[in-house]
C-alpha atoms as a PDB file:
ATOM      1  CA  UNK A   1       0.000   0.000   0.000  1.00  0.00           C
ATOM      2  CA  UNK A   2       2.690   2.266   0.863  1.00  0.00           C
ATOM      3  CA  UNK A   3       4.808   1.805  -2.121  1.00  0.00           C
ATOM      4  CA  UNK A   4       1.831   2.503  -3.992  1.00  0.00           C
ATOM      5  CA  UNK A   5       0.455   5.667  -2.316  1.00  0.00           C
ATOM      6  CA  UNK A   6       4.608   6.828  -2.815  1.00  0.00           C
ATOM      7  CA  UNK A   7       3.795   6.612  -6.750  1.00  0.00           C
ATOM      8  CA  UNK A   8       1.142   8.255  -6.510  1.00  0.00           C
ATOM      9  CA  UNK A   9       2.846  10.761  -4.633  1.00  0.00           C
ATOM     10  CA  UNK A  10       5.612  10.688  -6.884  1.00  0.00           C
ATOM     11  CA  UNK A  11       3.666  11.325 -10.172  1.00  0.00           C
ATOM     12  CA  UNK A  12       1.314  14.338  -8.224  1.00  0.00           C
ATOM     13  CA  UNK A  13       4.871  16.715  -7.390  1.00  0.00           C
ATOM     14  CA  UNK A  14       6.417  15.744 -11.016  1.00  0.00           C
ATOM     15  CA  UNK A  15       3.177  18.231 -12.200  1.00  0.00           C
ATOM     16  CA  UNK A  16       3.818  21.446 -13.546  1.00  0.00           C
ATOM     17  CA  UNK A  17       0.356  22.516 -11.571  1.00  0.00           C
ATOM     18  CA  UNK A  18      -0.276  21.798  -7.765  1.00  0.00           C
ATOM     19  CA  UNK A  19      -2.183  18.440  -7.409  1.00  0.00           C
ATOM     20  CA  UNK A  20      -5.991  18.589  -6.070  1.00  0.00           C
ATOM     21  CA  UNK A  21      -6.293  17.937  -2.474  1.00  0.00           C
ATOM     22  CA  UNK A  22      -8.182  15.085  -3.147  1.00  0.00           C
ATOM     23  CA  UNK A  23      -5.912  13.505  -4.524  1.00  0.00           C
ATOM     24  CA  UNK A  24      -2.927  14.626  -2.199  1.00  0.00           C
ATOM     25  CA  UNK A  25      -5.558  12.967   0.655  1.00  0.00           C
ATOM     26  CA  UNK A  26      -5.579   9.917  -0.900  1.00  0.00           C
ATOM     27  CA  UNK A  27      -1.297   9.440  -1.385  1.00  0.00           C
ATOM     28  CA  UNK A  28      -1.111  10.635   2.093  1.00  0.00           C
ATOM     29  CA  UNK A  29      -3.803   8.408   3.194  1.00  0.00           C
ATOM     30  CA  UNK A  30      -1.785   5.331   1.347  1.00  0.00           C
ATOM     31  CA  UNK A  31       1.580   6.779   3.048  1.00  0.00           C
ATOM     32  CA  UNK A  32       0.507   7.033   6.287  1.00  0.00           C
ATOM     33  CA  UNK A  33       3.068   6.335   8.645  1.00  0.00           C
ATOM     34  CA  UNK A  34       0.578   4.319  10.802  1.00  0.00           C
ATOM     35  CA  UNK A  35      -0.268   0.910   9.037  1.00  0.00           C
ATOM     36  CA  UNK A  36      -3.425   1.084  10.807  1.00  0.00           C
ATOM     37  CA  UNK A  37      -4.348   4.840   8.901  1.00  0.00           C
ATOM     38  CA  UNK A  38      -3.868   3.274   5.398  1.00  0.00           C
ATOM     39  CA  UNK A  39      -6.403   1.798   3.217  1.00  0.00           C
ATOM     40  CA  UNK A  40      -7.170  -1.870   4.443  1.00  0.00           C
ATOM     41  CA  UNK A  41      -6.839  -3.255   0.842  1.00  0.00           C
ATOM     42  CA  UNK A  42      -5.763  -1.935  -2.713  1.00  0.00           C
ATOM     43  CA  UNK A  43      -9.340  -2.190  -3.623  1.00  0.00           C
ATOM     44  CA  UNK A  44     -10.144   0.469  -1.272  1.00  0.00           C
ATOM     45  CA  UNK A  45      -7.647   2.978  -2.696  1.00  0.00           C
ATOM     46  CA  UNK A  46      -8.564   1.613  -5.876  1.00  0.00           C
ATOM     47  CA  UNK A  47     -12.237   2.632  -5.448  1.00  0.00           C
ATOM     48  CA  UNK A  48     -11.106   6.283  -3.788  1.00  0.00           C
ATOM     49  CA  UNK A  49      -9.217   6.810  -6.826  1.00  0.00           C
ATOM     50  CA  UNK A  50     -12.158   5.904  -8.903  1.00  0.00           C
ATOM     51  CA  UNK A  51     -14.364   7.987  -6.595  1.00  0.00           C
ATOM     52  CA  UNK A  52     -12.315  11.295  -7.878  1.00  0.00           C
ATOM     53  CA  UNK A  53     -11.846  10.190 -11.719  1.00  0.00           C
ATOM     54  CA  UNK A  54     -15.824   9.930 -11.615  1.00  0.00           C
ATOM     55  CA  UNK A  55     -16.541  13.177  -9.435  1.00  0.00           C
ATOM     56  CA  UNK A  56     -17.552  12.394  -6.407  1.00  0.00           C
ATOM     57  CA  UNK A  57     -16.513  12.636  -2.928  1.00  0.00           C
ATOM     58  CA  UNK A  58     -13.298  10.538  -1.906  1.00  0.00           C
ATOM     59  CA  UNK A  59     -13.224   8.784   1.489  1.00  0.00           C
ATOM     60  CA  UNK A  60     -10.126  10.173   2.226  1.00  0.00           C
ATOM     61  CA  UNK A  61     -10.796  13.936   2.036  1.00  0.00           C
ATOM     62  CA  UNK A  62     -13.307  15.745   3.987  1.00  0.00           C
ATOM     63  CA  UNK A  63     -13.998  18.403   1.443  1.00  0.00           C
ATOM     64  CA  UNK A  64     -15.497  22.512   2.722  1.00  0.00           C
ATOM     65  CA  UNK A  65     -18.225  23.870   0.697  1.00  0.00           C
ATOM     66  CA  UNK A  66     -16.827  25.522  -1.672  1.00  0.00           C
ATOM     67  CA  UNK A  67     -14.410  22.596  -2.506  1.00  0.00           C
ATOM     68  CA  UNK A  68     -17.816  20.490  -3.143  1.00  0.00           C
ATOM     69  CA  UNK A  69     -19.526  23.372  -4.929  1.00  0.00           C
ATOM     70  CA  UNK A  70     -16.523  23.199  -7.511  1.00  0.00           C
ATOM     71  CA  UNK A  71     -16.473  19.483  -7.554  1.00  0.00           C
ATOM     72  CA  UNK A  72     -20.441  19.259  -8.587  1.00  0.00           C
ATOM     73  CA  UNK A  73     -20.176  22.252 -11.175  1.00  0.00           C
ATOM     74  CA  UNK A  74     -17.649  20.087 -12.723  1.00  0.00           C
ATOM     75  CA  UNK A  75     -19.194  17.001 -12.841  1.00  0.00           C
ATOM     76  CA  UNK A  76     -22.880  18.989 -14.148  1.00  0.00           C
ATOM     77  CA  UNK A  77     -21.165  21.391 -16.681  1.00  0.00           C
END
């Protein structure tokens, strides 16, 4: 899981443009530094990361208003 969430880590700072928190959530989330803070199985970070490529809200973020306002005007264009 770590070595994982470190790729994903990895490919997020090699960006040009800051990452979305959502998806910074979710590397840190694989990279915690307790075992027992990381996603149980890769299907679970598996299904967060699907969670964000399809719009909707990530288990691993807690997102404000206005960061869920954004995310729904995007998804209903």
């Amino acid at each position: 899981m770590y070595a994982l969430g470190a790729l994903l880590r990895f490919l997020l700072d090699a960006r040009d443009e800051p990452a979305p928190r959502a998806l910074r959530s979710i590397a840190a989330r694989a990279t915690a530094p307790d075992r027992g803070q990381r996603y149980p199985t890769v299907s679970a970070l598996a299904a967060d990361v699907s969670r964000y490529l399809s719009a909707e809200p990530v288990d691993a973020h807690r997102e404000g208003p206005v960061e869920r306002l954004r995310r729904l005007l995007s998804k209903h264009r």
